[in-house]
Protein backbone atom coordinates (compact mmCIF):
# COMPACT_ATOMS: atom_id res chain seq x y z
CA UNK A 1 -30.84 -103.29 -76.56
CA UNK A 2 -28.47 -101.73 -74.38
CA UNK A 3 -31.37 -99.38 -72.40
CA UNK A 4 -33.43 -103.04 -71.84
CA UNK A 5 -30.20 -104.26 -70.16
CA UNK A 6 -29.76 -101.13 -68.21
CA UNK A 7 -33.95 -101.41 -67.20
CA UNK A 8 -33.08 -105.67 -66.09
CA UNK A 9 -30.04 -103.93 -63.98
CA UNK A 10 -32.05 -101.31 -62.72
CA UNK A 11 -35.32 -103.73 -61.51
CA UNK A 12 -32.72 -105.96 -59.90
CA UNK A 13 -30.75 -103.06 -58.28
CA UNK A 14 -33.60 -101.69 -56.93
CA UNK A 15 -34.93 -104.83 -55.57
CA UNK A 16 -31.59 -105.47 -53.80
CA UNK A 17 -31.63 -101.76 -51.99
CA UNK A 18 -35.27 -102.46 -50.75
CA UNK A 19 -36.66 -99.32 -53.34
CA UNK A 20 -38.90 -101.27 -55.24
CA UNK A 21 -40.81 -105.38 -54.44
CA UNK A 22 -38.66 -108.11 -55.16
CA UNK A 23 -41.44 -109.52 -57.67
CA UNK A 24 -42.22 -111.74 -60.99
CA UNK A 25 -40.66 -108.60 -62.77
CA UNK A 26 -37.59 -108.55 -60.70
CA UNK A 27 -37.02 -112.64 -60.78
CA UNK A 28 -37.74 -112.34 -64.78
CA UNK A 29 -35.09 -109.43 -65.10
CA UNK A 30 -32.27 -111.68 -63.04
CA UNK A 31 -33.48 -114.41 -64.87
CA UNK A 32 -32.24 -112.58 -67.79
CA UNK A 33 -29.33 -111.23 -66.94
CA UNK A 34 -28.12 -114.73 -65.81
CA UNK A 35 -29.13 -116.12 -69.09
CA UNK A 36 -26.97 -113.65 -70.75
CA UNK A 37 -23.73 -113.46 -68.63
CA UNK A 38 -23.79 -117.48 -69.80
CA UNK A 39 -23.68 -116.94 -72.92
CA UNK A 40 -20.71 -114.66 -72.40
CA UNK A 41 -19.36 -117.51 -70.59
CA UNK A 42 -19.75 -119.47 -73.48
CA UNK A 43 -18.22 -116.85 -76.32
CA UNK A 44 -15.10 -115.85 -74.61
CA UNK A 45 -13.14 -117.65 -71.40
CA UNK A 46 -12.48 -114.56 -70.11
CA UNK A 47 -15.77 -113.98 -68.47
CA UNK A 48 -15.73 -117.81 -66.87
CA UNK A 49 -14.89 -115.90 -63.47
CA UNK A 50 -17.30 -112.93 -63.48
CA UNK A 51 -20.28 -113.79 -60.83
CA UNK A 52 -22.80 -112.11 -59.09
CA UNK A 53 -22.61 -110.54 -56.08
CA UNK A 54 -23.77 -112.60 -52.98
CA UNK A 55 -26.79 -110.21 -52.75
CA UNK A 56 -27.84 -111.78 -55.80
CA UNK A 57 -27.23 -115.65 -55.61
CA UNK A 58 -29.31 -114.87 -52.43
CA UNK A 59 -32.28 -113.41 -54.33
CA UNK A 60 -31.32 -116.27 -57.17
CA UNK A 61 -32.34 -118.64 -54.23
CA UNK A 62 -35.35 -116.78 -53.16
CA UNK A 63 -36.47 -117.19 -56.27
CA UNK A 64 -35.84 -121.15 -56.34
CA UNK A 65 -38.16 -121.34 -53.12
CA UNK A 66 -40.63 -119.13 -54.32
CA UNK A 67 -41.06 -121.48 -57.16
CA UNK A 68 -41.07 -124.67 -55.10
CA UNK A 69 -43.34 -123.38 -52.43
């Protein structure tokens, strides 16, 4: 479990730095990881204030558009 988490970090990482196409694998792996850091929002208040970095609500919104268009 915790080497898939590491490979959804990775593919999103390596999006971000321009190493690898931001792709359906890359907007599946941040679709996970977002799915996951709410339900850590939902076990225990004290990760109601983690977020992603800007980098990544900015791919979060390519994504959005890619959908739409």
């Amino acid at each position: 479990m915790i080497g898939m988490d590491l490979n959804h970090c990775q593919i999103v990482e390596k999006s971000l730095a321009g190493k690898r196409a931001v792709d359906e694998k890359t907007l599946a792996s941040l679709e996970i990881l977002t799915e996951r850091l709410e339900r850590l929002r939902k076990l225990d208040k004290s990760f109601a204030n983690i977020e992603f970095s800007s980098a990544v609500e900015r791919l979060k919104g390519r994504k959005n558009k890619v959908a739409v268009g």
